[in-house]
Protein backbone atom coordinates (compact mmCIF):
# COMPACT_ATOMS: atom_id res chain seq x y z
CA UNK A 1 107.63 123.63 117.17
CA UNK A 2 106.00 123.18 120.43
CA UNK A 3 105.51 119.68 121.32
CA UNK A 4 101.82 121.07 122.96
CA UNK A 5 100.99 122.63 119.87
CA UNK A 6 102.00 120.07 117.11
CA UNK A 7 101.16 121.00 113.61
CA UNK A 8 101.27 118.85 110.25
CA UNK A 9 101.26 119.98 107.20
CA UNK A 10 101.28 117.37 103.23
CA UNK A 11 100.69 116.92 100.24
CA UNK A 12 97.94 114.61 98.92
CA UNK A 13 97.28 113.04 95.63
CA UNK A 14 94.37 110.68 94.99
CA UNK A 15 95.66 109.30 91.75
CA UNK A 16 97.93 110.54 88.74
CA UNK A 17 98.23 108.16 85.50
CA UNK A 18 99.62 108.66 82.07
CA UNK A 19 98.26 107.18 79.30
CA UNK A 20 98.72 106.08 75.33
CA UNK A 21 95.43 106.31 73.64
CA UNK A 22 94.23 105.91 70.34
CA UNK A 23 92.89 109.05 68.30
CA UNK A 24 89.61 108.85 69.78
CA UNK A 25 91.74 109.31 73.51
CA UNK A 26 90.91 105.67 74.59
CA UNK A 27 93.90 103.88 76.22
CA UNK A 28 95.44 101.23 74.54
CA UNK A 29 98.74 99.59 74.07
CA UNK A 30 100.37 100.88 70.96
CA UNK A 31 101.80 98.03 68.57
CA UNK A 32 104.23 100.48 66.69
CA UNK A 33 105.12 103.98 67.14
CA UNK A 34 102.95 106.32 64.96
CA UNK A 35 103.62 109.56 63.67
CA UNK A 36 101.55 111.21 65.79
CA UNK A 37 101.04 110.11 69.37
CA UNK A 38 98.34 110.78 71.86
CA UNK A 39 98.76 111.24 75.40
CA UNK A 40 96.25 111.32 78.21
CA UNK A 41 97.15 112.50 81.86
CA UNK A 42 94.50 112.53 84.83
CA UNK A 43 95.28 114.10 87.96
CA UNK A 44 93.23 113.42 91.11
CA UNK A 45 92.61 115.30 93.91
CA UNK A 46 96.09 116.76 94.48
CA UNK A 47 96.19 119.12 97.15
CA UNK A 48 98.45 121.27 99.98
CA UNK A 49 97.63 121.47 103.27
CA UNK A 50 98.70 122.77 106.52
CA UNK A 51 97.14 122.24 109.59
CA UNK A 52 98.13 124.20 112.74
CA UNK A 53 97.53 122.01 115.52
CA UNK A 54 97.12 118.56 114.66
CA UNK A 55 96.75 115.13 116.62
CA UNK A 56 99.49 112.78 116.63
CA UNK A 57 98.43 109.71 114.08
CA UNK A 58 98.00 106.46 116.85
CA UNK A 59 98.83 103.24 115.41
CA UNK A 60 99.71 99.81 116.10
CA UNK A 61 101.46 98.26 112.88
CA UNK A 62 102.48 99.36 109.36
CA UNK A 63 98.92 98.24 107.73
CA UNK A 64 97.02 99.96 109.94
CA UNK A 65 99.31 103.44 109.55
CA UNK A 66 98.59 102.80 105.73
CA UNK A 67 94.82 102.73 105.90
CA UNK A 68 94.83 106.01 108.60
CA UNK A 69 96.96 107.88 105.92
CA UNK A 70 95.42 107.08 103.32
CA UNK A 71 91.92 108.16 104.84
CA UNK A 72 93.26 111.45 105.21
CA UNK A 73 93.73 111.31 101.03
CA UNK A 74 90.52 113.64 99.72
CA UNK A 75 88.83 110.89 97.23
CA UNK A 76 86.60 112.50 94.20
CA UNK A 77 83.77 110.18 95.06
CA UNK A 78 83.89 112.68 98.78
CA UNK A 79 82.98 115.66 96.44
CA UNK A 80 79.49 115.48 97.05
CA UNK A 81 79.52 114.40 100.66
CA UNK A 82 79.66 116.06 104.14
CA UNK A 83 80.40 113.81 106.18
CA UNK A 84 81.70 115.17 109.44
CA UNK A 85 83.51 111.85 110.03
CA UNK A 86 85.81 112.74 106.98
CA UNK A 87 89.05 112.77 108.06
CA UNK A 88 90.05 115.08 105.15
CA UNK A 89 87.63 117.68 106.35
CA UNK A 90 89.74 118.67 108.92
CA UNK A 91 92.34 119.75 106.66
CA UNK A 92 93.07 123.48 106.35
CA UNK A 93 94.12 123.33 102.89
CA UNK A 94 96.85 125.80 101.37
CA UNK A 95 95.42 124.34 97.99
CA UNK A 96 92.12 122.79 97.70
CA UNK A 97 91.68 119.84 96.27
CA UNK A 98 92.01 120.02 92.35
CA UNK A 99 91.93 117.85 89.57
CA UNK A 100 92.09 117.34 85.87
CA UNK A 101 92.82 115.94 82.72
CA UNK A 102 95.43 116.59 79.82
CA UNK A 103 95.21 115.48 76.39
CA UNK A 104 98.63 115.90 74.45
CA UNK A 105 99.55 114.95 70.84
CA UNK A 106 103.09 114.48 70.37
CA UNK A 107 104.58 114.87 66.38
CA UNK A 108 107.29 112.42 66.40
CA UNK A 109 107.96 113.02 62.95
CA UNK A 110 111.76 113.74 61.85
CA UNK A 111 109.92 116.81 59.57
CA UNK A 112 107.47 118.05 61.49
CA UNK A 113 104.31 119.87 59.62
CA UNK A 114 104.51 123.41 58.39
């Protein structure tokens, strides 16, 4: 790389959680394990990017190198908004932001249903 012509390139992620739920897929904590078992997974904003010639991040302390990269983290709430103070908009994404939710149901029967 030339040092005149640094380039960055990441991977984001908002949020990602994993979940027991009941059968109506609202989390709870599951006293004892049922036969069938629900699972709920939420992915936010994950996304690739690679940006040809970046700024080097300025900062004076740990805290304050948190908060700067965590501004450059696309948020869902941003998905509506312009703002041309966005850090994230400067991003030249491989893979756009995405995000979504999986609902599993696991048998964990010793004889599972015909």
């Amino acid at each position: 790389s030339d040092p005149n012509f640094p380039f960055s390139m990441g991977i984001t992620l908002e949020n990602l959680t994993a979940e027991s739920t009941n059968e109506s897929w609202t989390p709870t904590f599951l006293k004892k394990e049922p036969t069938l078992v629900h699972k709920l997974v939420k992915l936010a904003s994950f996304a690739v990017y690679w940006n040809p010639c970046s700024k080097f991040l300025d900062y004076k302390d740990t805290r304050e190198m948190g908060v700067l990269l965590e501004s450059l983290i696309h948020k869902k709430s941003q998905d509506n908004e312009n703002s041309p103070q966005d850090p994230s908009t400067s991003h030249h994404y491989i893979l756009h932001p995405v995000s979504g939710t999986l609902k599993v149901i696991l048998n964990k029967s010793e004889i599972p249903d015909a």
